[in-house]
PDB file of N, CA and C in Angstrom:
ATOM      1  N   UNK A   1     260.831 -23.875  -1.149  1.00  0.00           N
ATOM      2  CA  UNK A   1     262.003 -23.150  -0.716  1.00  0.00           C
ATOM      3  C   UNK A   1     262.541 -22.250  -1.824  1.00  0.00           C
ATOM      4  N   UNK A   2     262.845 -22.434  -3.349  1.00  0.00           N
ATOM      5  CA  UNK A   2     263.332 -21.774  -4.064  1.00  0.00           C
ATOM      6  C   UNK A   2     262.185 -20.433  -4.091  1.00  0.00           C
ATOM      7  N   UNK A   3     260.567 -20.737  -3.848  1.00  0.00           N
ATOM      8  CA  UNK A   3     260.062 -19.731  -4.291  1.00  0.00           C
ATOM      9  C   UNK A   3     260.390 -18.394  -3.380  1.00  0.00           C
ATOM     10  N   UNK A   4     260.854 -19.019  -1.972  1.00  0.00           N
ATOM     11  CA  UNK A   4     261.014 -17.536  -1.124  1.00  0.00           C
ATOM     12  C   UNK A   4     262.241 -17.394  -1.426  1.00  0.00           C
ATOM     13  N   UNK A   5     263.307 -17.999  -1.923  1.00  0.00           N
ATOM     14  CA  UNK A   5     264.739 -17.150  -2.768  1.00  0.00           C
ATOM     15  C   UNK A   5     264.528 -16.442  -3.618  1.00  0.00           C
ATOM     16  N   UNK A   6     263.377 -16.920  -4.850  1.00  0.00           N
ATOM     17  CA  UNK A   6     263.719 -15.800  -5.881  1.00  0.00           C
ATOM     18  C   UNK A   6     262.668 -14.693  -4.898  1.00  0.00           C
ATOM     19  N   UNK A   7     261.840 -14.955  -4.809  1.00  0.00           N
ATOM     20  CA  UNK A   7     261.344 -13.758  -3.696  1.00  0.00           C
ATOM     21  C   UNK A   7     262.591 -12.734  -2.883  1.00  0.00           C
ATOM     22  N   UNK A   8     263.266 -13.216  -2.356  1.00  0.00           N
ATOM     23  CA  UNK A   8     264.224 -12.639  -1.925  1.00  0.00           C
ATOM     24  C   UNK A   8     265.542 -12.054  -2.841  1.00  0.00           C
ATOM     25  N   UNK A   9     265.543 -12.533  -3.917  1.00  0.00           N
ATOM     26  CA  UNK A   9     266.681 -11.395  -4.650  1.00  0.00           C
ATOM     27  C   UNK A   9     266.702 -10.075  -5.059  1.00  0.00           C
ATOM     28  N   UNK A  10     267.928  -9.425  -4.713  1.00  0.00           N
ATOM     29  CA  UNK A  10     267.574  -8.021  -4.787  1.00  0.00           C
ATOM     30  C   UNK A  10     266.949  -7.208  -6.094  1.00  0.00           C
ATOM     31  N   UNK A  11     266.685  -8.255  -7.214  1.00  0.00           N
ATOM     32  CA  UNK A  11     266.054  -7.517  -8.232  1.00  0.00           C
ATOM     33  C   UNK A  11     264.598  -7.765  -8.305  1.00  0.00           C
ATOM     34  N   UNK A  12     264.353  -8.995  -7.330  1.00  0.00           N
ATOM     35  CA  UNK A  12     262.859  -8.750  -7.099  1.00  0.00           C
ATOM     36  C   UNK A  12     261.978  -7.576  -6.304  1.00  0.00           C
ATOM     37  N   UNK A  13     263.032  -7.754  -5.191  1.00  0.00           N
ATOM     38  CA  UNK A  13     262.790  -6.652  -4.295  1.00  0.00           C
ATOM     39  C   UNK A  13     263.264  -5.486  -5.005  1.00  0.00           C
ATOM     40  N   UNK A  14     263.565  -5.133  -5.676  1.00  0.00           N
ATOM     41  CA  UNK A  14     263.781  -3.881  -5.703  1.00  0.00           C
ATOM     42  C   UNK A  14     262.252  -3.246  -7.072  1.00  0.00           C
ATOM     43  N   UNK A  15     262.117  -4.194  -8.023  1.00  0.00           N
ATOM     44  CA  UNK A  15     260.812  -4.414  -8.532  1.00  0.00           C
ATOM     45  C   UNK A  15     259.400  -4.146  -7.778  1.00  0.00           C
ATOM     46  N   UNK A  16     259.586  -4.755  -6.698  1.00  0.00           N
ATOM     47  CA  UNK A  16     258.238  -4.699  -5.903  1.00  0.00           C
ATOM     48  C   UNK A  16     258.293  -3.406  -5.059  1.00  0.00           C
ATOM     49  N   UNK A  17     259.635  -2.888  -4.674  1.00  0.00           N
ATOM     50  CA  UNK A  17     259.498  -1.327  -4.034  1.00  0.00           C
ATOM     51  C   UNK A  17     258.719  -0.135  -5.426  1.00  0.00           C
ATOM     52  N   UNK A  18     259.561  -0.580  -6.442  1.00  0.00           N
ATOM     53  CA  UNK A  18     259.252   0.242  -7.517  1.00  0.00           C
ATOM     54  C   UNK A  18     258.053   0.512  -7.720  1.00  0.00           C
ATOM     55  N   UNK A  19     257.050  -0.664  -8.154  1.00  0.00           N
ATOM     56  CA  UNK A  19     255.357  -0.953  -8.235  1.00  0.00           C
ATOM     57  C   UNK A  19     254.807  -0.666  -6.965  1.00  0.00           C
ATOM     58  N   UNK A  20     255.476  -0.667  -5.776  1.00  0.00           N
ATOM     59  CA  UNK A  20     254.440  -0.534  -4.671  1.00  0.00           C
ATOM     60  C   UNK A  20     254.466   1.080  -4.602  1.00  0.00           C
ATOM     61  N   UNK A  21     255.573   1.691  -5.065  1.00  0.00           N
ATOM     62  CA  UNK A  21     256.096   3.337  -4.988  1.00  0.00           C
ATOM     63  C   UNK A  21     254.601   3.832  -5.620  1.00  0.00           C
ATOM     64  N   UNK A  22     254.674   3.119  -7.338  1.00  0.00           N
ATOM     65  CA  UNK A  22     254.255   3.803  -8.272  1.00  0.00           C
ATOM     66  C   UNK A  22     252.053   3.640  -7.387  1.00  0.00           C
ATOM     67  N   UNK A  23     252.208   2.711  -6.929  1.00  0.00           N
ATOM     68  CA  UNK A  23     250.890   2.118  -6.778  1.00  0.00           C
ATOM     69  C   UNK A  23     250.579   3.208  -5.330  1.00  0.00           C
ATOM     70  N   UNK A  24     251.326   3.698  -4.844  1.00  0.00           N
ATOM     71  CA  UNK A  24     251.288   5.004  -3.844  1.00  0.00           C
ATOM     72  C   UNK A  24     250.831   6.095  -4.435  1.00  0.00           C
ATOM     73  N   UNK A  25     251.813   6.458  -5.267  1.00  0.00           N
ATOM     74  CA  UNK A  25     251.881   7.632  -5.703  1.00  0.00           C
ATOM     75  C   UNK A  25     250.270   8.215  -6.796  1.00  0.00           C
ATOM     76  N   UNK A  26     250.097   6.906  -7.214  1.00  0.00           N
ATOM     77  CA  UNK A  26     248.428   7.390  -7.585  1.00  0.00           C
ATOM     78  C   UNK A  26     247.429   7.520  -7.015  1.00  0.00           C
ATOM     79  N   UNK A  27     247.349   7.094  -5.503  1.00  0.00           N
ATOM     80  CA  UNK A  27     246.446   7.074  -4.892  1.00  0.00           C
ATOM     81  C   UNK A  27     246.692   8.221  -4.042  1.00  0.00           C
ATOM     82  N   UNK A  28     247.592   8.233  -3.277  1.00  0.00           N
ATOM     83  CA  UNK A  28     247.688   9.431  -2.132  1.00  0.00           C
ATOM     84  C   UNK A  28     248.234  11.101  -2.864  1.00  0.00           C
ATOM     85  N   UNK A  29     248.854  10.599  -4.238  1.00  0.00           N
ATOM     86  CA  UNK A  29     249.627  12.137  -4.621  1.00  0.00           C
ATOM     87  C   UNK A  29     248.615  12.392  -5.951  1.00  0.00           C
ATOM     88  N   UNK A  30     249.159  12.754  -6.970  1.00  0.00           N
ATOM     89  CA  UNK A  30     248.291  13.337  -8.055  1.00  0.00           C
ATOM     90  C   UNK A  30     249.045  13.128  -9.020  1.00  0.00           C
ATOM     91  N   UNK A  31     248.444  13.342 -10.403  1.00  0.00           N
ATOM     92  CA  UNK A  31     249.098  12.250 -11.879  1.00  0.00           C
ATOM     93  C   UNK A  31     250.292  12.997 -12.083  1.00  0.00           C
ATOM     94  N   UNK A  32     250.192  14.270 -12.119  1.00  0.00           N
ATOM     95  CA  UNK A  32     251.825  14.754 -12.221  1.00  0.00           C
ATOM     96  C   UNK A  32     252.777  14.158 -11.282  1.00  0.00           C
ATOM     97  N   UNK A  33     252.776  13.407 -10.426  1.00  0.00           N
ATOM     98  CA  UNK A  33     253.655  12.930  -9.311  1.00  0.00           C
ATOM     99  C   UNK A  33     253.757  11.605 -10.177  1.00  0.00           C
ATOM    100  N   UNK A  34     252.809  10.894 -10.603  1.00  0.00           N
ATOM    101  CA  UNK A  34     253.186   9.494 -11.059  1.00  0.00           C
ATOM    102  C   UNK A  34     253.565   9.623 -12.804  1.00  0.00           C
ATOM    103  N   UNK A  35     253.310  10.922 -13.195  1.00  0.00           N
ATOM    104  CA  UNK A  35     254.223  10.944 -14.472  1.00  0.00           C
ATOM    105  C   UNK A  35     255.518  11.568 -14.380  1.00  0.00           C
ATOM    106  N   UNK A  36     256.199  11.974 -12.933  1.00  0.00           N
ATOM    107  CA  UNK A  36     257.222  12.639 -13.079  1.00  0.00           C
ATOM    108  C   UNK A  36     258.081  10.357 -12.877  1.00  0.00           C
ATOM    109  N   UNK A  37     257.258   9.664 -11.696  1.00  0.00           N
ATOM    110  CA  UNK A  37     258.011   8.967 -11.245  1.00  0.00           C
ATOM    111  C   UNK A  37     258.269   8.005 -12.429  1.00  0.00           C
ATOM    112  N   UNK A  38     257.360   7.924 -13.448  1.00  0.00           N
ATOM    113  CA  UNK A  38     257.100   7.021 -14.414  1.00  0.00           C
ATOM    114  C   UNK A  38     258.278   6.973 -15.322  1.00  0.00           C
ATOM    115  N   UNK A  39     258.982   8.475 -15.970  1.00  0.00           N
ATOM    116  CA  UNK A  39     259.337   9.232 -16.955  1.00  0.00           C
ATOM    117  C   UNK A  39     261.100   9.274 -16.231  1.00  0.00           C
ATOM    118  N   UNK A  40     261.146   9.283 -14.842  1.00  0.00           N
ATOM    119  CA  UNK A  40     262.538   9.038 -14.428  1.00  0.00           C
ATOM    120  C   UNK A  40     262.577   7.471 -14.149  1.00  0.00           C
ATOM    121  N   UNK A  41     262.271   6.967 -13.781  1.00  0.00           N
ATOM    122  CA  UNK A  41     262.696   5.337 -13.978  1.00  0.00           C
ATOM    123  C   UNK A  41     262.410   5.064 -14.792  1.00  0.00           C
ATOM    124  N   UNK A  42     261.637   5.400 -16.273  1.00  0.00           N
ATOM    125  CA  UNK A  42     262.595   5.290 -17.438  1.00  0.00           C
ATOM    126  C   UNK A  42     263.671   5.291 -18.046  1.00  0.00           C
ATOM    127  N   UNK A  43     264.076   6.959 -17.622  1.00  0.00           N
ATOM    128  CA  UNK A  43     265.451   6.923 -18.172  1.00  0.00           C
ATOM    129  C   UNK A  43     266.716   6.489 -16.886  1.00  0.00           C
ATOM    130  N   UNK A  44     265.990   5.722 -16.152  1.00  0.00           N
ATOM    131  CA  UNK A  44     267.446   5.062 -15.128  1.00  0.00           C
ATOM    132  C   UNK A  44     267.361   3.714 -15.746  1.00  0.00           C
ATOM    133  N   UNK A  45     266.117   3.032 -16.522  1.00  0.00           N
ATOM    134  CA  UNK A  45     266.250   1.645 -17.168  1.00  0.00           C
ATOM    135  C   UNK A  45     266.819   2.025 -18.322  1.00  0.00           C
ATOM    136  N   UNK A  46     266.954   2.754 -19.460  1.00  0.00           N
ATOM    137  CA  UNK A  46     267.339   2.931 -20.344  1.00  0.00           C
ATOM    138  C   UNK A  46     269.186   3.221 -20.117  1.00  0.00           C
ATOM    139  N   UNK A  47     269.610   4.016 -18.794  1.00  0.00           N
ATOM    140  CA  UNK A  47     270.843   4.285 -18.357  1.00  0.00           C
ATOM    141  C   UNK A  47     271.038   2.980 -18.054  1.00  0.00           C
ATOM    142  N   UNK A  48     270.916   2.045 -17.273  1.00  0.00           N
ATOM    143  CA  UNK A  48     271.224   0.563 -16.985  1.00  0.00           C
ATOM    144  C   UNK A  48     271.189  -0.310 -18.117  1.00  0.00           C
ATOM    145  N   UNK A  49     270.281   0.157 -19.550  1.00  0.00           N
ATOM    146  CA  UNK A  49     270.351  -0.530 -20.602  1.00  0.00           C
ATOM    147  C   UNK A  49     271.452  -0.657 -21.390  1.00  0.00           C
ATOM    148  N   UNK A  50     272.331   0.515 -21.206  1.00  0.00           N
ATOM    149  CA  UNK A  50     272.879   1.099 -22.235  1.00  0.00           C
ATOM    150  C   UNK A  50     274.411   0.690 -21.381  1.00  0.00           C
ATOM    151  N   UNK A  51     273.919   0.550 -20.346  1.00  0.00           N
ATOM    152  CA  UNK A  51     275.671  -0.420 -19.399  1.00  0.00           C
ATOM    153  C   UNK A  51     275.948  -1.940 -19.373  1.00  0.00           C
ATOM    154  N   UNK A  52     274.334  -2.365 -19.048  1.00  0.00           N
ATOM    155  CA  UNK A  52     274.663  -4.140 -19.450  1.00  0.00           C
ATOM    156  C   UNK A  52     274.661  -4.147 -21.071  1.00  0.00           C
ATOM    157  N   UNK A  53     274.172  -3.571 -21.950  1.00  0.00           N
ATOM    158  CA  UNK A  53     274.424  -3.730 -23.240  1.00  0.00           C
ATOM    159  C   UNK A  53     276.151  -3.657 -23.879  1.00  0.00           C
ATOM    160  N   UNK A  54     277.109  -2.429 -22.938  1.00  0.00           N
ATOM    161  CA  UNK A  54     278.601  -2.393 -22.883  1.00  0.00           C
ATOM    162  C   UNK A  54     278.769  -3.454 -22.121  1.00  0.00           C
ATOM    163  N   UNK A  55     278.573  -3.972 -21.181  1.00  0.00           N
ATOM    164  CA  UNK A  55     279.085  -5.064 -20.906  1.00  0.00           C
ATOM    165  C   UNK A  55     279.079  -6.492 -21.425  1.00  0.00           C
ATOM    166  N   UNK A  56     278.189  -6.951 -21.728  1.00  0.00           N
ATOM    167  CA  UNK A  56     277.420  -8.094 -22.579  1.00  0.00           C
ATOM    168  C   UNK A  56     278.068  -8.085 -23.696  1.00  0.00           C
ATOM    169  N   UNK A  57     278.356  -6.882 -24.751  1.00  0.00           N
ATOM    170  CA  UNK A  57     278.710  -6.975 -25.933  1.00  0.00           C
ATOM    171  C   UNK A  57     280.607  -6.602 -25.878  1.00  0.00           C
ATOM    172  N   UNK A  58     280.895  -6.669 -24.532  1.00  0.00           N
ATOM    173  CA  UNK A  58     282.384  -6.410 -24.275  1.00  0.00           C
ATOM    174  C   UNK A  58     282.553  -4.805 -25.476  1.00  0.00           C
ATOM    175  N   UNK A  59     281.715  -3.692 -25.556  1.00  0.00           N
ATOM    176  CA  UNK A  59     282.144  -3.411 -25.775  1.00  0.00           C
ATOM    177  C   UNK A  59     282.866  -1.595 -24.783  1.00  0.00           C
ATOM    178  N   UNK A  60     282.892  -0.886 -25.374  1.00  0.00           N
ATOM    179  CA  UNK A  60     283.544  -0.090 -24.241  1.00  0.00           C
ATOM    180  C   UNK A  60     283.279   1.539 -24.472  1.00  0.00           C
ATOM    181  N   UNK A  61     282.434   2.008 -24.204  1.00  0.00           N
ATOM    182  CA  UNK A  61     282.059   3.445 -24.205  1.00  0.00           C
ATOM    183  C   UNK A  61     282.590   4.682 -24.802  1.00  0.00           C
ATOM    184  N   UNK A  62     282.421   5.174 -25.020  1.00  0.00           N
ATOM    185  CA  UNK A  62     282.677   7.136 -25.778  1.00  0.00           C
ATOM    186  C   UNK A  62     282.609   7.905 -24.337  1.00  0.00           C
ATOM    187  N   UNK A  63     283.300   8.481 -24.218  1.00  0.00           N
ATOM    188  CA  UNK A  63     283.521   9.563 -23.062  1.00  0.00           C
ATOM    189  C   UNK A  63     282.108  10.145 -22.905  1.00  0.00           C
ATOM    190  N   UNK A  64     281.374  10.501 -23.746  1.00  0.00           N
ATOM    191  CA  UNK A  64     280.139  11.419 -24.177  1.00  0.00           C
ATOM    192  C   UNK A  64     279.076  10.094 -23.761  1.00  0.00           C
ATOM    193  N   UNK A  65     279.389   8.816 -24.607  1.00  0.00           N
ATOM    194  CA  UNK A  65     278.463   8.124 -24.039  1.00  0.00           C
ATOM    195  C   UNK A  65     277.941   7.362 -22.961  1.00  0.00           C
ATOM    196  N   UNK A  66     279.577   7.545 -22.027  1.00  0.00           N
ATOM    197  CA  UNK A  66     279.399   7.318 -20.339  1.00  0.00           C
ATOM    198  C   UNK A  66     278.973   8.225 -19.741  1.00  0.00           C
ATOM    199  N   UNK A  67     278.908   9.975 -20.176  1.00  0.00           N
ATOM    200  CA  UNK A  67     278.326  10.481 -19.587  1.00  0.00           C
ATOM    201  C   UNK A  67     276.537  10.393 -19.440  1.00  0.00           C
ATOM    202  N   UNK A  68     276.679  10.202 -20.851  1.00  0.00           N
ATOM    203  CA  UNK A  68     274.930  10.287 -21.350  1.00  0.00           C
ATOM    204  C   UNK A  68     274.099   9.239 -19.830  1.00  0.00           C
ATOM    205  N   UNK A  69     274.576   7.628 -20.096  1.00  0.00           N
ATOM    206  CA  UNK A  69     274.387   6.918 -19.082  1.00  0.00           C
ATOM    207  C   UNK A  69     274.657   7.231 -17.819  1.00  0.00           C
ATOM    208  N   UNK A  70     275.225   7.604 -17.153  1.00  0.00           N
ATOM    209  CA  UNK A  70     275.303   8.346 -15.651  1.00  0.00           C
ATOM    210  C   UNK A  70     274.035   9.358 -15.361  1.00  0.00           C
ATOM    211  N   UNK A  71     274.074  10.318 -16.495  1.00  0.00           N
ATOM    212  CA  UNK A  71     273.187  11.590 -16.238  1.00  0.00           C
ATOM    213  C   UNK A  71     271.617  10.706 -16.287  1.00  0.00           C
ATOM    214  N   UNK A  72     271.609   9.425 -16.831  1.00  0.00           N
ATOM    215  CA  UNK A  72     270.555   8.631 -17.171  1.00  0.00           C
ATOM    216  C   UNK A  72     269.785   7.460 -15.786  1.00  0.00           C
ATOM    217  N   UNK A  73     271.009   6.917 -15.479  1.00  0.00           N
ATOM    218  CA  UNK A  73     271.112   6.003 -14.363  1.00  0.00           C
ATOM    219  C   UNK A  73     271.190   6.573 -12.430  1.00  0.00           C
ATOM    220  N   UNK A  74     272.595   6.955 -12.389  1.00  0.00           N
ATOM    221  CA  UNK A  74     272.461   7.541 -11.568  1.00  0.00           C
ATOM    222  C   UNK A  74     272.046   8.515 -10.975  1.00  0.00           C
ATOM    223  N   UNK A  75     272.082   9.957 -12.362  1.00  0.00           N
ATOM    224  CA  UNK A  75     271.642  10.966 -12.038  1.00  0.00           C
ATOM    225  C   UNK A  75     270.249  11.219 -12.238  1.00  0.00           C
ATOM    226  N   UNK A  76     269.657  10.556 -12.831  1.00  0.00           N
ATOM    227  CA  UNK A  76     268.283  10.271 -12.765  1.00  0.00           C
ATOM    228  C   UNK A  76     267.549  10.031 -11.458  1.00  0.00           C
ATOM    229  N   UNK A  77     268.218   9.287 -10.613  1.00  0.00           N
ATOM    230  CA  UNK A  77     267.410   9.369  -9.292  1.00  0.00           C
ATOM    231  C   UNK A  77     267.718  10.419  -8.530  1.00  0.00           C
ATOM    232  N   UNK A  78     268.274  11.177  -8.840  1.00  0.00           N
ATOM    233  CA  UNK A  78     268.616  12.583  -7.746  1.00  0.00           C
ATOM    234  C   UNK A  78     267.303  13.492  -8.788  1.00  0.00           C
ATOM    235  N   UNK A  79     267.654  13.350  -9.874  1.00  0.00           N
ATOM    236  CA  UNK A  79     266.252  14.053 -10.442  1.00  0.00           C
ATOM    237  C   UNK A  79     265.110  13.714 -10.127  1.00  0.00           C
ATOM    238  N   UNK A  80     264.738  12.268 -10.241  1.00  0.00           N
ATOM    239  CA  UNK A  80     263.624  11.982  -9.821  1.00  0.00           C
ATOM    240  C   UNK A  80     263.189  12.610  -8.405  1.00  0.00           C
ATOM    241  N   UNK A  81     263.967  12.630  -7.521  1.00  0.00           N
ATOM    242  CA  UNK A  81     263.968  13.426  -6.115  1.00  0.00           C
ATOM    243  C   UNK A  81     263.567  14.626  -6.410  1.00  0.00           C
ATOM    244  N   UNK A  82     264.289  15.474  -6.889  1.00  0.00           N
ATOM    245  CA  UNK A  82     264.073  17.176  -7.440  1.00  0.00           C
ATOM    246  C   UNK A  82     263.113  16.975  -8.356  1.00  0.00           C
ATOM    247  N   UNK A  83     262.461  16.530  -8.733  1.00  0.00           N
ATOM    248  CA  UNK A  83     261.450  16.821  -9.506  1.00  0.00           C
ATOM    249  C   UNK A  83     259.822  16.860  -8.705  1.00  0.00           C
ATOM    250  N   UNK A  84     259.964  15.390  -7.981  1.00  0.00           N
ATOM    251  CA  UNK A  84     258.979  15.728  -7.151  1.00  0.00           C
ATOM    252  C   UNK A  84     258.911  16.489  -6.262  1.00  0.00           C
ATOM    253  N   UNK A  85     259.977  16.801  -5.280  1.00  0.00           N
ATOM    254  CA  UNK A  85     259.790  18.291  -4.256  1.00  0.00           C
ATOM    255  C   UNK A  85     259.512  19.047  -5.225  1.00  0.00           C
ATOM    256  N   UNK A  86     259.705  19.268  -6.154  1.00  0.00           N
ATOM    257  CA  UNK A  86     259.417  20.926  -6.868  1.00  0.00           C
ATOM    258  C   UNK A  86     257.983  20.691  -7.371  1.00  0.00           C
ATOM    259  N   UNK A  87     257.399  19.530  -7.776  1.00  0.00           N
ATOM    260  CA  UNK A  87     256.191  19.535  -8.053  1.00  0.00           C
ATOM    261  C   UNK A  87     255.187  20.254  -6.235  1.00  0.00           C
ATOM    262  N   UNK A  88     255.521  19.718  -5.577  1.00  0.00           N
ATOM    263  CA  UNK A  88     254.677  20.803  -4.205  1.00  0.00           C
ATOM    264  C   UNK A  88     255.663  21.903  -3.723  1.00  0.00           C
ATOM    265  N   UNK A  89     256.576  22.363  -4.317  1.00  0.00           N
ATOM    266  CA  UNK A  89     257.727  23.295  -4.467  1.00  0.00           C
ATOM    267  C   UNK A  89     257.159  24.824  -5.048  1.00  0.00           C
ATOM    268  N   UNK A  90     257.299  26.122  -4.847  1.00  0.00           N
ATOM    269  CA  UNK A  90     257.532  27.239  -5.452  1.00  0.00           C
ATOM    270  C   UNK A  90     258.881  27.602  -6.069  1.00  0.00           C
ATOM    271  N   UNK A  91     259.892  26.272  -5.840  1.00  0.00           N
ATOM    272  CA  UNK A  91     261.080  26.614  -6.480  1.00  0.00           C
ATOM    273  C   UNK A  91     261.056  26.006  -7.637  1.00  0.00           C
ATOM    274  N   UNK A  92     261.700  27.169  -8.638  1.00  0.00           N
ATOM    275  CA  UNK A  92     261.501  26.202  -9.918  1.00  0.00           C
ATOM    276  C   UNK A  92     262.503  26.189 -10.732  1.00  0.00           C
ATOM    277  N   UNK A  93     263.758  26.155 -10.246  1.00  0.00           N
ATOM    278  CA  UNK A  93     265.196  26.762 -10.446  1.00  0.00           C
ATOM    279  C   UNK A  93     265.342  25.169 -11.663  1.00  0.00           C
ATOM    280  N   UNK A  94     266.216  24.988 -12.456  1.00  0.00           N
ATOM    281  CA  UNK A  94     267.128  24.124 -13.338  1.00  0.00           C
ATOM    282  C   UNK A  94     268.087  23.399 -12.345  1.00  0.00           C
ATOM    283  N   UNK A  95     267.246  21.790 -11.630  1.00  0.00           N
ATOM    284  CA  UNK A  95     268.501  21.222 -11.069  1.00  0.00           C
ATOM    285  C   UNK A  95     269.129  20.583 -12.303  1.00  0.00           C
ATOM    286  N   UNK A  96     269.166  20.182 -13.370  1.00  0.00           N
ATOM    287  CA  UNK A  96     269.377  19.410 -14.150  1.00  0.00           C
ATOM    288  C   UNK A  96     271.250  19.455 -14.043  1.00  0.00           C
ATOM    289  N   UNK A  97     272.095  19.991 -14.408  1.00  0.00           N
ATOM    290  CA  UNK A  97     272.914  20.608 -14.573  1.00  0.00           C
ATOM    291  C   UNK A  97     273.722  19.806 -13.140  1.00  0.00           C
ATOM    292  N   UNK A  98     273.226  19.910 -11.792  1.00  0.00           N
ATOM    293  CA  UNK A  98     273.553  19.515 -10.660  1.00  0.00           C
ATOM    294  C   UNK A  98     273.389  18.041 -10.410  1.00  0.00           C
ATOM    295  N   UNK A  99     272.313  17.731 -10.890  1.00  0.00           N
ATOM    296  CA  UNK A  99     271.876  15.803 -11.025  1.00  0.00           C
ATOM    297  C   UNK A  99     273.040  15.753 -11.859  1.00  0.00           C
ATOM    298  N   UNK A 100     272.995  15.975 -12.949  1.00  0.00           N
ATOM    299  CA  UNK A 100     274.388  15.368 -14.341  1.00  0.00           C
ATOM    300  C   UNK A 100     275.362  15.016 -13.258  1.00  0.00           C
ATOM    301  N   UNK A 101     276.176  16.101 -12.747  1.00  0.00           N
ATOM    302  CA  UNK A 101     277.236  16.285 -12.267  1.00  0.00           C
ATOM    303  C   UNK A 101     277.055  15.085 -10.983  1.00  0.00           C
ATOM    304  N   UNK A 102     275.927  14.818  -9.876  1.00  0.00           N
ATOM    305  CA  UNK A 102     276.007  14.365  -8.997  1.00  0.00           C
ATOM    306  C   UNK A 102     276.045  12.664  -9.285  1.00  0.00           C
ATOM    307  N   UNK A 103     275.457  12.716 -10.895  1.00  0.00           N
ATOM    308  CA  UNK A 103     275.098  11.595 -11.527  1.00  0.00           C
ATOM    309  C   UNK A 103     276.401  10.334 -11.849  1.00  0.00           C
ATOM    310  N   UNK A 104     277.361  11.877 -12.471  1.00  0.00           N
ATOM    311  CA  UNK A 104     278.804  10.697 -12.502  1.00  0.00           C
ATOM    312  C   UNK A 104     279.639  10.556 -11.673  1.00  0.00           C
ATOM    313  N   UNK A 105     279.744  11.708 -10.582  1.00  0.00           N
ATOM    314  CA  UNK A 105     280.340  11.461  -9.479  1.00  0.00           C
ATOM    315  C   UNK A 105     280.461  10.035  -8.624  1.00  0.00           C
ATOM    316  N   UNK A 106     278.821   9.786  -8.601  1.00  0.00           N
ATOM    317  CA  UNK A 106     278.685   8.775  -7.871  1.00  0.00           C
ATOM    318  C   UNK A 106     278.540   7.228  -8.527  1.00  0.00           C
ATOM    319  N   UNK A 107     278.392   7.231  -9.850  1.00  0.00           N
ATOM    320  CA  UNK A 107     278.606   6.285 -10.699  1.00  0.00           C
ATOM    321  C   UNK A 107     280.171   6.279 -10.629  1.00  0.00           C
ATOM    322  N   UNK A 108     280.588   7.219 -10.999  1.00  0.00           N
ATOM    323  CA  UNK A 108     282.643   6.525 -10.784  1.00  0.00           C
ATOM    324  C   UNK A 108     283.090   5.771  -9.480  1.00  0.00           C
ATOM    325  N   UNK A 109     282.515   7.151  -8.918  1.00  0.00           N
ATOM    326  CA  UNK A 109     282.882   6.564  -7.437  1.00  0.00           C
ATOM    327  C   UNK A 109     282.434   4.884  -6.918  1.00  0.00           C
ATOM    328  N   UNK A 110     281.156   4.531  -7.046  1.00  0.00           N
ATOM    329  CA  UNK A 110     280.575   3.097  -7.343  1.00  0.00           C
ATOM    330  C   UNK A 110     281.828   1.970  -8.184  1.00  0.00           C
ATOM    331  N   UNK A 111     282.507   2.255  -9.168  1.00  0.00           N
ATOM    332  CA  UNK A 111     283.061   1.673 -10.210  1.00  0.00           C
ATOM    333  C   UNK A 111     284.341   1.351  -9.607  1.00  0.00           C
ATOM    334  N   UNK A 112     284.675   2.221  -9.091  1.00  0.00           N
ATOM    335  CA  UNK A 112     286.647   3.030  -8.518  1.00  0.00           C
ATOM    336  C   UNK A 112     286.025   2.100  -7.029  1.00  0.00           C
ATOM    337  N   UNK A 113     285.192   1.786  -6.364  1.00  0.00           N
ATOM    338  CA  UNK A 113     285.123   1.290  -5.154  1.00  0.00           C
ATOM    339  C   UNK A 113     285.095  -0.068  -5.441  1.00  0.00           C
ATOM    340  N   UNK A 114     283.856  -0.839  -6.754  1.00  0.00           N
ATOM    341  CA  UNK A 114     284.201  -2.329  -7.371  1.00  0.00           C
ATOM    342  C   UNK A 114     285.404  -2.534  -7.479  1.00  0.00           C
ATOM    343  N   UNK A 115     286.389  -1.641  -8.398  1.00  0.00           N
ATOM    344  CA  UNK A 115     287.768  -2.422  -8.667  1.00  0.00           C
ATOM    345  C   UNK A 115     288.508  -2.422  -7.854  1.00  0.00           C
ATOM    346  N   UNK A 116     288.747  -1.503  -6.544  1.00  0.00           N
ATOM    347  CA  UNK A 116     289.407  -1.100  -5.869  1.00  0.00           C
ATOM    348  C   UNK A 116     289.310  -2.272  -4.622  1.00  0.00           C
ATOM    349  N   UNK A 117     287.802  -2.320  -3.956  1.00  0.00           N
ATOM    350  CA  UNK A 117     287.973  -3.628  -2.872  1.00  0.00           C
ATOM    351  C   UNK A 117     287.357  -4.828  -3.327  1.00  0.00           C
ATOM    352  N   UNK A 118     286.822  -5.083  -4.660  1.00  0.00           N
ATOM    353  CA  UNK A 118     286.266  -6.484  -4.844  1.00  0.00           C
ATOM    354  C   UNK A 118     287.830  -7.426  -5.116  1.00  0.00           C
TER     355      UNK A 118
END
């Protein structure tokens, strides 16, 4: 019984979407697709590193360095999105600038919704 719980927690599952993504993406797409996916869920683990590390160590962020983490965590998966459409894309415009921005929006908003109804 415990083995289909930890099976079932959302950080397993969300592990096994990740590897089953990446285990797609080499077979049906091409290596630039699995080094764009590789290189952004990096920097969304490194953005999540750098938040349980403020939390854990109680300690409490630089304006500059909550942004850094947002543009890292959250806004990283809107990049990761824009990066691969543009890899089979002719558009090759700078979303970067637009992820940042969409990045802390929705990280506050996430934060302001914890304190607000938990």
């Amino acid at each position: 019984m415990a083995k289909v719980q930890e099976l079932e927690h959302p950080d397993v599952i969300i592990c096994l979407i990740i590897f089953r993504n990446y285990f797609l993406l080499r077979i049906y797409f091409n290596l630039k697709a699995t080094k764009v996916y590789t290189e952004q869920l990096l920097e969304l683990h490194r953005g999540q590193g750098m938040e349980i590390y403020w939390r854990d160590n109680f300690q409490c962020p630089t304006e500059t360095d909550y942004k850094l983490m947002t543009i890292r965590k959250t806004g990283g998966l809107f990049m990761l999105a824009i990066r691969l459409m543009k890899l089979f894309s002719n558009n090759k415009n700078d979303f970067t600038k637009l992820t940042a921005i969409l990045g802390l929006y929705f990280q506050i908003t996430d934060v302001l919704m914890i304190f607000f109804f938990n």
